[in-house]
C-alpha atoms as a PDB file:
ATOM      1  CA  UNK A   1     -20.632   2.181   7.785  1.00  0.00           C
ATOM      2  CA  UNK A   2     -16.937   2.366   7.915  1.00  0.00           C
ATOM      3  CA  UNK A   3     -15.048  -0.975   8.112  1.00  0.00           C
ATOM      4  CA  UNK A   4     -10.941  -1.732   8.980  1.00  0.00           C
ATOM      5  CA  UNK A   5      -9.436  -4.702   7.991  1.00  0.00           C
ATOM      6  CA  UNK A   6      -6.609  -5.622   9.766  1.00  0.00           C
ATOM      7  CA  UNK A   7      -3.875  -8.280   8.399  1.00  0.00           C
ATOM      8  CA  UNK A   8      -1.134 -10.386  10.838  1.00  0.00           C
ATOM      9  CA  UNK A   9       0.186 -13.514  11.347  1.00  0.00           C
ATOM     10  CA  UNK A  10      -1.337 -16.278  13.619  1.00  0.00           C
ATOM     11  CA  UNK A  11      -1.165 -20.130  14.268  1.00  0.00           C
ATOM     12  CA  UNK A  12      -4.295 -21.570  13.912  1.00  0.00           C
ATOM     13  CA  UNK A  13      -4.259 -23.078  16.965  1.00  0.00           C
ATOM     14  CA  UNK A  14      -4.278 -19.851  18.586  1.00  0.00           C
ATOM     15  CA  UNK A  15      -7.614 -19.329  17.316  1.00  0.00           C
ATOM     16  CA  UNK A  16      -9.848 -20.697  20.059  1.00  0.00           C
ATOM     17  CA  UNK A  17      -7.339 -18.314  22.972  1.00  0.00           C
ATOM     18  CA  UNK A  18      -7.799 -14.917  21.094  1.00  0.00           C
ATOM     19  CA  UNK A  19     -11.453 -15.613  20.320  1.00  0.00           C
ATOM     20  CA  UNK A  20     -12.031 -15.437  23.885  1.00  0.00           C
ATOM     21  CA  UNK A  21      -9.749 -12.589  24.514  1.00  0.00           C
ATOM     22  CA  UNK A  22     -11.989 -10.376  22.170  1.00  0.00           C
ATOM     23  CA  UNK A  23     -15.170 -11.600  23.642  1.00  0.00           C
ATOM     24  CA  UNK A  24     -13.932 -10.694  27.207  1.00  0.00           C
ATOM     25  CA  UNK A  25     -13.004  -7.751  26.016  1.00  0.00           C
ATOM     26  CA  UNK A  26     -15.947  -6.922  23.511  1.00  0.00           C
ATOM     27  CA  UNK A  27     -18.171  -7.195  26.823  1.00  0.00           C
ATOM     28  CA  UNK A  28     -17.260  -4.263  28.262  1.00  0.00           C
ATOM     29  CA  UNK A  29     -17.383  -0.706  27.280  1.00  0.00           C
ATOM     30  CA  UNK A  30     -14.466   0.205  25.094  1.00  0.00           C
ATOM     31  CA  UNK A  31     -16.721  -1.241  21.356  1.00  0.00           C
ATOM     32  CA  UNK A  32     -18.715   1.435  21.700  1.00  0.00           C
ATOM     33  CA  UNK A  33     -15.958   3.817  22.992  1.00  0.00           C
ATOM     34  CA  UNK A  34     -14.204   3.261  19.877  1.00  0.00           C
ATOM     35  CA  UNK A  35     -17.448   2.947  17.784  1.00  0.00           C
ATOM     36  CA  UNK A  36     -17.109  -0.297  16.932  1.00  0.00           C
ATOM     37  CA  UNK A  37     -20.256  -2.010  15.605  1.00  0.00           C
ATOM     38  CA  UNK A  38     -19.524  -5.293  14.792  1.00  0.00           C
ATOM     39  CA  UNK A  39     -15.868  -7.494  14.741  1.00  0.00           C
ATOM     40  CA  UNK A  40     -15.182 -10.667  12.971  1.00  0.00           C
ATOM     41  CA  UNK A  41     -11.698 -12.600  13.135  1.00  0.00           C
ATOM     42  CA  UNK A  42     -10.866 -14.577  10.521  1.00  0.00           C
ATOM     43  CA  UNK A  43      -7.918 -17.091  10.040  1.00  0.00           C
ATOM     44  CA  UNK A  44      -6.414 -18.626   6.696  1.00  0.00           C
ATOM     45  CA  UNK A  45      -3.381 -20.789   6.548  1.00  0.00           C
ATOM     46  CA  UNK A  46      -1.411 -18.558   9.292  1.00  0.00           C
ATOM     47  CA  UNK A  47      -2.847 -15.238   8.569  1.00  0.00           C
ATOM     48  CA  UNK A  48      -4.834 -13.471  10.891  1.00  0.00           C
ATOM     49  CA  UNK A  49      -8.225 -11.449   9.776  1.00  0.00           C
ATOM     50  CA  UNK A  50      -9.885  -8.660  12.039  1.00  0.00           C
ATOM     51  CA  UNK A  51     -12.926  -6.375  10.043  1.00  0.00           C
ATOM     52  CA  UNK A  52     -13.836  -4.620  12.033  1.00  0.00           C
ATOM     53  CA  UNK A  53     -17.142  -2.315  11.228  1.00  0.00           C
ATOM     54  CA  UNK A  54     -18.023   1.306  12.431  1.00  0.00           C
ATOM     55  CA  UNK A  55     -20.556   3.478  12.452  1.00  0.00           C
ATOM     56  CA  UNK A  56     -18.890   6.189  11.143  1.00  0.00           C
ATOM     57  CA  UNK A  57     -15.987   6.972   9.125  1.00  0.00           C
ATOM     58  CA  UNK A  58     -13.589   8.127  11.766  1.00  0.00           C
ATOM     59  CA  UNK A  59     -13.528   4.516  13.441  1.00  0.00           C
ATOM     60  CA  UNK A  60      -9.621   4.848  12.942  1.00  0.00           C
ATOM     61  CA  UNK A  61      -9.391   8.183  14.722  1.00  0.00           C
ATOM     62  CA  UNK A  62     -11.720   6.694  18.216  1.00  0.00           C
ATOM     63  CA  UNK A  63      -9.293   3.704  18.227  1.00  0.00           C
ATOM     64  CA  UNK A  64      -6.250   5.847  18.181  1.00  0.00           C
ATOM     65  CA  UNK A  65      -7.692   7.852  21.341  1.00  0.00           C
ATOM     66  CA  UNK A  66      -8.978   4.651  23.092  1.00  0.00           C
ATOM     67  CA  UNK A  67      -5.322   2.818  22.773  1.00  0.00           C
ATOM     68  CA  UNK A  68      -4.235   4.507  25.717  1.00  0.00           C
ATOM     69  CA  UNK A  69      -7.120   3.010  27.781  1.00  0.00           C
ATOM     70  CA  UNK A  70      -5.794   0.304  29.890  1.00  0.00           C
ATOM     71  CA  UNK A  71      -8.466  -2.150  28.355  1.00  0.00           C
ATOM     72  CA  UNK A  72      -6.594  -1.142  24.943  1.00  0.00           C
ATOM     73  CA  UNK A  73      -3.406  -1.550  26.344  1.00  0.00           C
ATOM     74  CA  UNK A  74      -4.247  -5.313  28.293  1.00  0.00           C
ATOM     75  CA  UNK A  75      -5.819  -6.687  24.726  1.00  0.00           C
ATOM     76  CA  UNK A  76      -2.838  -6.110  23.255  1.00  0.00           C
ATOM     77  CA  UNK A  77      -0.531  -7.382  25.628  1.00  0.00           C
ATOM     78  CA  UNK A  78      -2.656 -10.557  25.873  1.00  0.00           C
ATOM     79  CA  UNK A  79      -2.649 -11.003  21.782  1.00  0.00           C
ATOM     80  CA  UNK A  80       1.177 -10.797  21.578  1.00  0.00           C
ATOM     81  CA  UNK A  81       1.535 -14.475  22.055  1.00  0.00           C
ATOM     82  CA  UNK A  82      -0.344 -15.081  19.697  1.00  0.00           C
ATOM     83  CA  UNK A  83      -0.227 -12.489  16.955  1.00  0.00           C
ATOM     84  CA  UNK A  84       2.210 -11.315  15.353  1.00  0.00           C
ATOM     85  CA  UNK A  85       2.916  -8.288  12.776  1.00  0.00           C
ATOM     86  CA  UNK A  86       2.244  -9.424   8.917  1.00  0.00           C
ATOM     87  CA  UNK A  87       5.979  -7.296   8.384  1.00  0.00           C
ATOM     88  CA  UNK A  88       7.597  -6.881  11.613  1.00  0.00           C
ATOM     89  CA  UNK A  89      10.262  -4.730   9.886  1.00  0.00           C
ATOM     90  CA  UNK A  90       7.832  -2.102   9.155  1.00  0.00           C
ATOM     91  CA  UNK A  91       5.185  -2.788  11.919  1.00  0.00           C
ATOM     92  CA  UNK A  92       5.026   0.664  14.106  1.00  0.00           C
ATOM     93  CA  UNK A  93       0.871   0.382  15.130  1.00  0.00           C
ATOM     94  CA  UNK A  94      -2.192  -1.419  13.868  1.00  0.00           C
ATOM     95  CA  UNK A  95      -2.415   1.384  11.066  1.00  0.00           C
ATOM     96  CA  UNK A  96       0.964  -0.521   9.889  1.00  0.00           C
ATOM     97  CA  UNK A  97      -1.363  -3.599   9.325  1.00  0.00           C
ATOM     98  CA  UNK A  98      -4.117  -2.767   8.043  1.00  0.00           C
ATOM     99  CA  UNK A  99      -5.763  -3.724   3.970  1.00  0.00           C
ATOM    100  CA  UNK A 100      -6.520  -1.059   1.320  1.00  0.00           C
ATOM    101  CA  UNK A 101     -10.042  -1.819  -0.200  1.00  0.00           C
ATOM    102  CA  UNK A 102      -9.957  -1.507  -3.747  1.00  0.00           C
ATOM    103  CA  UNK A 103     -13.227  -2.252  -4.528  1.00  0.00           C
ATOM    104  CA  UNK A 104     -16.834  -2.272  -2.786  1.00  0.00           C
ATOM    105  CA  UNK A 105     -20.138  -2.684  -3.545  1.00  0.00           C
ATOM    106  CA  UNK A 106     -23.812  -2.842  -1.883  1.00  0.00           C
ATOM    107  CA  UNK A 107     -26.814  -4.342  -2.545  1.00  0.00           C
ATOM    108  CA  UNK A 108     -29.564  -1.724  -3.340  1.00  0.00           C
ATOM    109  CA  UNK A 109     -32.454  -2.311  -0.761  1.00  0.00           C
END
């Protein structure tokens, strides 16, 4: 499993609103267009959390095709009230935004 973590800005109050966005827009197709397995948002004293787990490595290259999809393109619009870039000076696209992992580990089964 592949997994993106992406890192913004957000008012906690916010939290409730783009919940709901996501869950309108994780029922229809465009998760498993993009490969996307599971999604948890996460918020922390302004910051804004979104893992978001695949099923294969190349979860980054299905989102980049899918963000022309007007599903894509409506989430995002709808979020900008809400979210906004950790670094707006250097924010170009989600890529922009997203954690390094350092470190990993599994538990053996």
């Amino acid at each position: 499993m592949h997994s993106t973590l992406i890192v913004a800005r957000m008012d906690l109050g916010s939290s409730a609103e783009v919940g709901k966005l996501f869950a309108e827009f994780d029922r229809t197709g465009m998760p498993h267009l993009m490969g996307t397995r599971r999604r948890q948002l996460f918020a922390y004293k302004g910051l804004y959390f979104h893992l978001q787990d695949f099923d294969t490595d190349n979860g980054g290259e299905l989102i980049e095709s899918a963000k022309t999809d007007p599903r894509f393109v409506r989430i995002s619009q709808d979020l900008k009230p809400f979210i906004e870039a950790y670094d707006p000076a250097t924010w170009r696209s989600p890529a922009d935004a997203m954690a390094t992992r350092f470190y990993e580990w599994t538990a053996s089964a």
